[in-house]
Protein backbone atom coordinates (compact mmCIF):
# COMPACT_ATOMS: atom_id res chain seq x y z
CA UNK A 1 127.98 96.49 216.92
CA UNK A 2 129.00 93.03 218.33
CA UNK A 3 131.45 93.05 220.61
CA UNK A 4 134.56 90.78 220.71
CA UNK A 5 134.94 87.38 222.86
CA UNK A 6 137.85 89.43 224.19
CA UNK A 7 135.75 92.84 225.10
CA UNK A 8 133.55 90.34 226.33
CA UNK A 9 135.96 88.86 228.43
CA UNK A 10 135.33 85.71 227.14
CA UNK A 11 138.42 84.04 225.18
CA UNK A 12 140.34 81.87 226.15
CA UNK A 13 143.53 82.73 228.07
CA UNK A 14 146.62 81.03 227.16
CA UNK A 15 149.75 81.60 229.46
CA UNK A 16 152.70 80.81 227.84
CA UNK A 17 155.71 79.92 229.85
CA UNK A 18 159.38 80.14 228.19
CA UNK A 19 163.11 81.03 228.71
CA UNK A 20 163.69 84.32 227.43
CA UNK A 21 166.67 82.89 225.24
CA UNK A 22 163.26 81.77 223.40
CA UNK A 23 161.10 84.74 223.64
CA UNK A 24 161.07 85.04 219.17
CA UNK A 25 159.25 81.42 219.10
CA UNK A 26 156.71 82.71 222.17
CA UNK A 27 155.97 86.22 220.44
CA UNK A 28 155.48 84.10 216.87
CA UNK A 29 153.24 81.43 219.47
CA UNK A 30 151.19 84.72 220.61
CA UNK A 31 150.56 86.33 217.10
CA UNK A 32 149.44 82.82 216.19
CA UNK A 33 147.40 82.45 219.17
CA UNK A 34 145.59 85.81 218.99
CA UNK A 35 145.02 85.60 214.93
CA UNK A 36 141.46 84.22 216.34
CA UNK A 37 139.34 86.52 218.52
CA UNK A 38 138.94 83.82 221.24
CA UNK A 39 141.98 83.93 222.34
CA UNK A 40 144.11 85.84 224.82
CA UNK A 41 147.45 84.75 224.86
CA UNK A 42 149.86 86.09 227.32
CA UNK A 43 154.07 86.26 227.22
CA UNK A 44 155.81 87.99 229.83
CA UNK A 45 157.91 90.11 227.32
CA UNK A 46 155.64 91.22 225.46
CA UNK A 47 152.44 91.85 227.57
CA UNK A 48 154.11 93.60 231.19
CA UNK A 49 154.43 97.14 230.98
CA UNK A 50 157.60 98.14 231.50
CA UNK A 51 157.81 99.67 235.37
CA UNK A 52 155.40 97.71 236.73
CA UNK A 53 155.48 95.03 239.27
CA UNK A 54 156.04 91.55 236.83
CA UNK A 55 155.83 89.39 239.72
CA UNK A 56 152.20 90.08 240.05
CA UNK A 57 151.70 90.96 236.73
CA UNK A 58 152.51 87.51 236.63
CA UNK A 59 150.99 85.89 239.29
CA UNK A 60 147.30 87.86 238.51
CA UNK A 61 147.87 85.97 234.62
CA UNK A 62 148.53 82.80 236.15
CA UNK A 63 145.54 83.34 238.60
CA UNK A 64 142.81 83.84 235.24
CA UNK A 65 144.50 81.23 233.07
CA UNK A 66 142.43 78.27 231.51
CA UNK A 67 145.97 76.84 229.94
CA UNK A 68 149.47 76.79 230.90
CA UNK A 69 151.74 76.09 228.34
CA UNK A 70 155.48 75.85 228.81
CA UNK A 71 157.89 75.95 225.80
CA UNK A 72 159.53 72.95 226.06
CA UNK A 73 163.51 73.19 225.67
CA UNK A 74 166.13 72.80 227.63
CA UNK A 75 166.23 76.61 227.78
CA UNK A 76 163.16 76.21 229.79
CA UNK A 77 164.17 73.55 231.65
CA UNK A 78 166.92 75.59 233.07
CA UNK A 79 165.07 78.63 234.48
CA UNK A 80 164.67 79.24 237.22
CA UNK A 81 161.54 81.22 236.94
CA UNK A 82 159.95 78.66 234.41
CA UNK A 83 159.94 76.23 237.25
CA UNK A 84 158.17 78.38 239.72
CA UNK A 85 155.58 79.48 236.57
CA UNK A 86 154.99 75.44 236.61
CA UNK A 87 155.00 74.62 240.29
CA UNK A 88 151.94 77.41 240.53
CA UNK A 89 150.19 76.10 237.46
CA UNK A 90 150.06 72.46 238.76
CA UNK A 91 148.95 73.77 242.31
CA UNK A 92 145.98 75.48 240.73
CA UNK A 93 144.90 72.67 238.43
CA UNK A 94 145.34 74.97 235.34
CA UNK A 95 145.36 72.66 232.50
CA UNK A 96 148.78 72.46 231.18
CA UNK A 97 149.91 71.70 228.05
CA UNK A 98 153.21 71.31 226.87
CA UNK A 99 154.59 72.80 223.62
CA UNK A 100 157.19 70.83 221.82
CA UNK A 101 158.94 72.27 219.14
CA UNK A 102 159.95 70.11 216.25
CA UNK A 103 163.56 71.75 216.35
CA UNK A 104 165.56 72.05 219.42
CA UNK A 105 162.27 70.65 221.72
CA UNK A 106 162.58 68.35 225.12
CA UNK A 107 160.57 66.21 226.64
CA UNK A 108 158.27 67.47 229.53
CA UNK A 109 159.76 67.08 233.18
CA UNK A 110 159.05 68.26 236.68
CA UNK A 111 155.47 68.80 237.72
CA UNK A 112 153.71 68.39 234.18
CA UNK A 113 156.51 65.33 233.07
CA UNK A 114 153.00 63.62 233.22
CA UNK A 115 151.31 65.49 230.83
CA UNK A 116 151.27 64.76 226.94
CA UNK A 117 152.79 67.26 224.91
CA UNK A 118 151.67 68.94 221.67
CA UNK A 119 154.88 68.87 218.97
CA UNK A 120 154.59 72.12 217.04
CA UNK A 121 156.73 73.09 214.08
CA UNK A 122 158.76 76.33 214.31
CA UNK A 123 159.08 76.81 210.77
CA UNK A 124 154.81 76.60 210.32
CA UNK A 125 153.47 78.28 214.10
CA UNK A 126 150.55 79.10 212.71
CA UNK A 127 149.39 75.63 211.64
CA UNK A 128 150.61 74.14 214.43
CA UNK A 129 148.57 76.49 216.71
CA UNK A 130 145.57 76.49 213.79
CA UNK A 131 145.59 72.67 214.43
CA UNK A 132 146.06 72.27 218.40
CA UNK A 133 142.97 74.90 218.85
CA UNK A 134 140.70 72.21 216.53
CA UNK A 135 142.15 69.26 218.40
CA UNK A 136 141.20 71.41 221.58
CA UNK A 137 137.79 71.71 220.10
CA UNK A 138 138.00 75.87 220.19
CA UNK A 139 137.51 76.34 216.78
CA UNK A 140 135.68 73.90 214.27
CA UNK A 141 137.57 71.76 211.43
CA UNK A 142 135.10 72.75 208.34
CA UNK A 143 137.49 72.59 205.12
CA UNK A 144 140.79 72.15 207.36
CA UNK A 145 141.99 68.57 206.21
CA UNK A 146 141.56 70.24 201.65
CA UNK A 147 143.03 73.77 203.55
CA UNK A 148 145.85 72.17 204.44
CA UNK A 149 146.34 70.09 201.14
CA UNK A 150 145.82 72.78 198.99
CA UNK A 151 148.67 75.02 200.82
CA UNK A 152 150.74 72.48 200.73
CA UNK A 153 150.30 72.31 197.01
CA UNK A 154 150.79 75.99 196.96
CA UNK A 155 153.62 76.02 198.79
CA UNK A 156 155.38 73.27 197.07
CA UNK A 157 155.07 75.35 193.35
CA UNK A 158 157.89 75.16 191.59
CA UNK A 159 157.14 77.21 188.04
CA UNK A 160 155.57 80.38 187.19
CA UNK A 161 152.37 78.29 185.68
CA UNK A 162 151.95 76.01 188.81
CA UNK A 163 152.38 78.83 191.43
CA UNK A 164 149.30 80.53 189.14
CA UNK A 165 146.92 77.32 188.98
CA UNK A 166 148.03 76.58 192.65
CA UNK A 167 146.57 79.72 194.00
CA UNK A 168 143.48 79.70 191.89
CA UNK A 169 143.15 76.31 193.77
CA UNK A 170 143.68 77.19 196.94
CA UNK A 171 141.57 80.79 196.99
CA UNK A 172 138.89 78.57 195.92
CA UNK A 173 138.65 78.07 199.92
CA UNK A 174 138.75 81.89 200.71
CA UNK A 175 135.54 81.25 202.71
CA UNK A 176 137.35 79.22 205.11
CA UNK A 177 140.43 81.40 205.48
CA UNK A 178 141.24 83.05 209.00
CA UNK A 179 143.86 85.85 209.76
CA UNK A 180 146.29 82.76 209.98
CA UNK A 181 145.61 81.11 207.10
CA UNK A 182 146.14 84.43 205.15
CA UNK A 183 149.95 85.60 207.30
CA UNK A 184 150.34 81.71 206.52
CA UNK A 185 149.71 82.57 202.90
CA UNK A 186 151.79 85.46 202.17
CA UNK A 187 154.91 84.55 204.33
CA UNK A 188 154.78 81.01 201.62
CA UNK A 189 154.69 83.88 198.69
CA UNK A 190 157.57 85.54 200.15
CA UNK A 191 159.72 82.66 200.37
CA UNK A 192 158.99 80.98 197.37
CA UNK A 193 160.66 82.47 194.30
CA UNK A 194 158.47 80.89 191.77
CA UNK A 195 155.09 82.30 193.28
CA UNK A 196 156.90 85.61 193.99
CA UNK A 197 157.65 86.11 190.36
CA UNK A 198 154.34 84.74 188.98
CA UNK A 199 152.98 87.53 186.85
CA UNK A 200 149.25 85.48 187.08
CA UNK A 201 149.46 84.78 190.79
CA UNK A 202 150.54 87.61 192.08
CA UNK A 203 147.17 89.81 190.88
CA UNK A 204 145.18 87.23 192.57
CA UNK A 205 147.16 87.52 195.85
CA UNK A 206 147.27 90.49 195.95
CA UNK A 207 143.76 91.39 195.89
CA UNK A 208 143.06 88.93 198.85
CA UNK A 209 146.39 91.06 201.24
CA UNK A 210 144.77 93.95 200.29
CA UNK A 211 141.44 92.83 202.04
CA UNK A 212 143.56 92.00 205.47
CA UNK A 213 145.86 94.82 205.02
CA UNK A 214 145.09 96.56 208.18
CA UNK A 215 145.87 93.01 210.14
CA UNK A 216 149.25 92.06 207.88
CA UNK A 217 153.03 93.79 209.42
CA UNK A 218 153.35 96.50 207.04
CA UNK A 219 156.97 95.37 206.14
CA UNK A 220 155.34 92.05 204.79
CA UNK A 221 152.81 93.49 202.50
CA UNK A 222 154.88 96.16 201.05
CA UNK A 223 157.56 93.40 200.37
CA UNK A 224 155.15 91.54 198.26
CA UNK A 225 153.71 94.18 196.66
């Protein structure tokens, strides 16, 4: 059996730093994040057990880290704790990373104001992270650029008809399709009335949740079936 980059102690770890007035966006960041096997994310709510000593819980995650990203808002700007996160990031050379959301974001300031942020969209995580990792060369592009048209296609159906041709199209690229893209896939389904209802589109998608049904919340999967 092969063993995982994580088992392997291999991925990539990703500390990200955040108020905790914005701890939904980092726990959406780290389920985004961790959708690909290279990567171990960590968030402090989320990831230290409760009991145990989070300053160096902390400090022993900061001390492994290959990126520090803060979540840039002025929630973060205003913490206390943030700032020390940062302060010990820059010391250690950890390549930081801002992340900027596209709603309520600021720019970078203090020790990483020089650094270049990455804009992400907190209505679409997952593409936003799907898309940083290729810029960051950590996963490869392949069919990413048609991906992305396609679900935007999908996403934008707006009968019974197109939501059916739609997702004949874009299953066409099931080859391509990571844990992401599928969560990506379903939570589009969900919101969109006209795919929802589609009595052709709905078989199809339904076949493909069932494949990643041990990986999808089950409060998502049993609300689209």
């Amino acid at each position: 059996m092969l063993s995982s980059a994580k088992e392997m102690n291999l991925a990539y770890k990703i500390f990200i730093s955040y108020s905790t007035k914005d701890k939904d966006i980092a726990g959406e960041l780290k389920r985004s994040f961790e959708d690909y096997d290279v990567i171990e994310c960590f968030i402090a709510h989320d990831d230290i057990v409760h009991g145990s000593e989070w300053e160096k819980e902390i400090l022993d995650k900061l001390q492994v880290a290959r990126y520090f990203m803060p979540l840039q808002t002025d929630n973060l700007t205003q913490s206390y704790w943030c700032q020390q996160e940062s302060g010990i990031a820059y010391a250690k050379g950890i390549k930081i990373i801002p992340l900027i959301p596209d709603d309520g974001g600021t720019e970078p300031v203090g020790f990483y104001a020089k650094y270049q942020g990455f804009k992400i969209k907190v209505n679409d995580l997952r593409m936003s992270v799907k898309l940083w990792l290729i810029k960051e060369g950590i996963i490869q592009q392949d069919n990413s650029e048609e991906l992305e048209k396609r679900m935007i296609i999908f996403s934008s159906s707006d009968s019974w008809s197109e939501a059916a041709e739609n997702t004949r199209s874009l299953l066409e690229l099931e080859e391509c399709f990571v844990l992401g893209d599928v969560l990506r896939i379903l939570d589009i389904a969900i919101s969109n009335d006209q795919i929802w209802c589609s009595y052709a589109a709905k078989p199809i998608l339904k076949k493909l949740f069932v494949k990643y049904a041990t990986h999808i919340p089950r409060e998502k999967i049993e609300k689209f079936l």
